[in-house]
C-alpha atoms as a PDB file:
ATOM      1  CA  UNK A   1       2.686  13.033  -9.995  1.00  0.00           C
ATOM      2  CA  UNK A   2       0.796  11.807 -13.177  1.00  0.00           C
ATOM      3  CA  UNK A   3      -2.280  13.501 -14.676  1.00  0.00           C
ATOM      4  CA  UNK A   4      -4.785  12.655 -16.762  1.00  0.00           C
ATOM      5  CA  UNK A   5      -5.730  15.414 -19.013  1.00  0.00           C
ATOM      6  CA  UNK A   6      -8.715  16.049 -21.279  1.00  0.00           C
ATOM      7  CA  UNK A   7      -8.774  18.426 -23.790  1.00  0.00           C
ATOM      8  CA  UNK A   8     -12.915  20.051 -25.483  1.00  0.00           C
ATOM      9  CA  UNK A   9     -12.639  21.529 -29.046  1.00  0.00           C
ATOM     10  CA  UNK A  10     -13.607  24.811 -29.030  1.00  0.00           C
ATOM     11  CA  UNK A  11     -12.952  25.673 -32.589  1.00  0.00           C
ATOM     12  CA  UNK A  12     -11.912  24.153 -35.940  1.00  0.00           C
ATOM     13  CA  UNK A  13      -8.562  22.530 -36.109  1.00  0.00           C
ATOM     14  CA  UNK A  14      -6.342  24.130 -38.403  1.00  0.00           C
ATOM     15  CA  UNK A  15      -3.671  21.897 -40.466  1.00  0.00           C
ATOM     16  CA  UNK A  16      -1.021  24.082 -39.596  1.00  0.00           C
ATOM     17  CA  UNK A  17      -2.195  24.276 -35.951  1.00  0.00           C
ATOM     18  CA  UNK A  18      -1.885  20.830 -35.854  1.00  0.00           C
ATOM     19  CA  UNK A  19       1.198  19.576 -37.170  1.00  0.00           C
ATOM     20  CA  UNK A  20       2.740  22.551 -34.472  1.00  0.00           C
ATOM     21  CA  UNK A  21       0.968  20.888 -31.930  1.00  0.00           C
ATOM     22  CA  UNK A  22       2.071  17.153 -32.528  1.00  0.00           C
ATOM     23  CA  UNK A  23       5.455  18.749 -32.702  1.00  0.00           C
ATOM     24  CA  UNK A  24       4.422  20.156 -29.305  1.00  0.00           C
ATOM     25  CA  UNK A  25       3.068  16.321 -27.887  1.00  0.00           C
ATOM     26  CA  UNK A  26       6.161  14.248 -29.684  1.00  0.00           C
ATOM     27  CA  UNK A  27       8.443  16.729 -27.852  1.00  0.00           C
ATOM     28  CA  UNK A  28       7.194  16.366 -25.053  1.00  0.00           C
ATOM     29  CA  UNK A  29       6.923  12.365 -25.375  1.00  0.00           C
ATOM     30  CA  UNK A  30      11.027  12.507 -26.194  1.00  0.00           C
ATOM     31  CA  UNK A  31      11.532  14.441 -22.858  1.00  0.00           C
ATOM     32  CA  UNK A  32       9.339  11.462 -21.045  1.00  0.00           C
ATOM     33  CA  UNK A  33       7.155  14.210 -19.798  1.00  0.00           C
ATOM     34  CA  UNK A  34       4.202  12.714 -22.067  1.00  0.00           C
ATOM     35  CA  UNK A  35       3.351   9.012 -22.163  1.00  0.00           C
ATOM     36  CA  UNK A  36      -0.094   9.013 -24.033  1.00  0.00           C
ATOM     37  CA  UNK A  37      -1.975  10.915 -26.072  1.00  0.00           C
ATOM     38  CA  UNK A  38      -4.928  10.917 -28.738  1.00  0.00           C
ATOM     39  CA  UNK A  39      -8.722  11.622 -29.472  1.00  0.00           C
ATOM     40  CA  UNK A  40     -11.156  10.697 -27.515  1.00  0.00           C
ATOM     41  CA  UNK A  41     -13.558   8.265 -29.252  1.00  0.00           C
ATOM     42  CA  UNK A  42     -16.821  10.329 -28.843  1.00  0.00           C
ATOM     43  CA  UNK A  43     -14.635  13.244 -30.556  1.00  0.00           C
ATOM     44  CA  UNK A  44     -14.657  16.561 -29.588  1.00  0.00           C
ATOM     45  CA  UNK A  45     -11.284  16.501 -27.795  1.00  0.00           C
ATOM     46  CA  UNK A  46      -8.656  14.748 -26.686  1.00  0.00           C
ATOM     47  CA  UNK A  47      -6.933  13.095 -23.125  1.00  0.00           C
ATOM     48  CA  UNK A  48      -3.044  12.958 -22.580  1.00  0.00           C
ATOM     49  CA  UNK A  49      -1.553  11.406 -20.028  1.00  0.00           C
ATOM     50  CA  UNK A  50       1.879  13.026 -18.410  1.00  0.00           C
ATOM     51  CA  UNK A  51       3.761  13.810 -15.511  1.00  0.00           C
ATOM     52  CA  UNK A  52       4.590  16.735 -13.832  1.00  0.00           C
ATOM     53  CA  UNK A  53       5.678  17.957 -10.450  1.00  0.00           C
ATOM     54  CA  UNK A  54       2.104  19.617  -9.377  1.00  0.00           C
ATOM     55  CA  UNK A  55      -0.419  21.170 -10.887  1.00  0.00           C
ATOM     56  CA  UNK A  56       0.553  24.587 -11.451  1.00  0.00           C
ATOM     57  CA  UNK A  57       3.496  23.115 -13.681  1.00  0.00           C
ATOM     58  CA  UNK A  58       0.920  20.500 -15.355  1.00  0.00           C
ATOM     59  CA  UNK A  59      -1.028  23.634 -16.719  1.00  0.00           C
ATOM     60  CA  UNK A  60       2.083  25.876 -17.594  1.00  0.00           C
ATOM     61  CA  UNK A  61       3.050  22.795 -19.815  1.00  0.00           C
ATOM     62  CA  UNK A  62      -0.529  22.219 -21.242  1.00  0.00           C
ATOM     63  CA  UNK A  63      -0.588  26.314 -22.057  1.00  0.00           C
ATOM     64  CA  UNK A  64       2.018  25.618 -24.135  1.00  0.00           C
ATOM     65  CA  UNK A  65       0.373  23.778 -26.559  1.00  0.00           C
ATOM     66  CA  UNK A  66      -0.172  26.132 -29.545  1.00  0.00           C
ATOM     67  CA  UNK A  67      -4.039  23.944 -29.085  1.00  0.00           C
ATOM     68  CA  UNK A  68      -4.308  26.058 -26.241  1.00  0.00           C
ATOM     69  CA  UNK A  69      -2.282  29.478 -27.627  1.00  0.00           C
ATOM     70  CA  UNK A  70      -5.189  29.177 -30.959  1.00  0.00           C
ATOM     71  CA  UNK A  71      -7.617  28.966 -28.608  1.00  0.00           C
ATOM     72  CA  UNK A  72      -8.662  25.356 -30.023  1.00  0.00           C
ATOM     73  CA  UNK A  73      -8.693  23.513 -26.789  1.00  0.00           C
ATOM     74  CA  UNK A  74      -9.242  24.294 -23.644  1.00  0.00           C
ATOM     75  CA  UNK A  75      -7.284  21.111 -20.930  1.00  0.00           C
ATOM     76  CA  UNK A  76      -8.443  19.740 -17.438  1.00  0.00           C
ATOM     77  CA  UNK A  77      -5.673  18.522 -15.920  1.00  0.00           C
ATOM     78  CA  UNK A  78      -6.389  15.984 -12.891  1.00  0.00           C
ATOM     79  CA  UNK A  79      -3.583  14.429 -10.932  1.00  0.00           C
ATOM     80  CA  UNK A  80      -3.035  11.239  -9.474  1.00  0.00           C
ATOM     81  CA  UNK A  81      -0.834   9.047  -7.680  1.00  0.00           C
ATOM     82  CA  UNK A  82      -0.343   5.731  -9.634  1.00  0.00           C
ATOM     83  CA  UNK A  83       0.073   2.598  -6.977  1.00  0.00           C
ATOM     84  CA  UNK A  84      -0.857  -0.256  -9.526  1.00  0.00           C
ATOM     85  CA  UNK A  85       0.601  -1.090 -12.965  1.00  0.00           C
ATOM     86  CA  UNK A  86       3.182   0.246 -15.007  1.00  0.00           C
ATOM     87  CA  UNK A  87       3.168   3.787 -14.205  1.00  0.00           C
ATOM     88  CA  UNK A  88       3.582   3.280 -10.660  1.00  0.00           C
ATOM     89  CA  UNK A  89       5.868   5.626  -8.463  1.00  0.00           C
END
């Protein structure tokens, strides 16, 4: 199952806090597990999009995200089954 995840800021972003998590998100992209992620254009957070078996394993993988250990971001995780375009199946 996909999801689509948003992310709201709900402190400061530290430098070091964020090079650990895009270490965090390119890992994840490697394993396949992530496909997209970035800031959302209004700011104030962020949506990735990955897969994961349900939900409960969707939010064990977004608790890893040191965002989430610091406290910076708090994720919404919504999943969906994909039956048009590239990330079908």
């Amino acid at each position: 199952m996909l999801f689509v995840c948003t992310s709201k800021y709900q402190k400061e972003i530290t430098p070091e806090v964020l090079t650990e998590h895009r270490d965090w998100l390119n890992g994840l992209i490697a394993e396949g597990v992530v496909y997209s992620a970035g800031r959302l254009a209004a700011g104030g957070g962020g949506l990735l999009v990955m897969r994961a078996a349900d939900q409960a394993e969707a939010e064990a993988i977004l608790a890893a995200d040191p965002f989430s250990r610091d406290g910076i971001s708090v994720y919404t995780p919504v999943g969906y089954n994909p039956t048009l375009g590239s990330l079908q199946g």
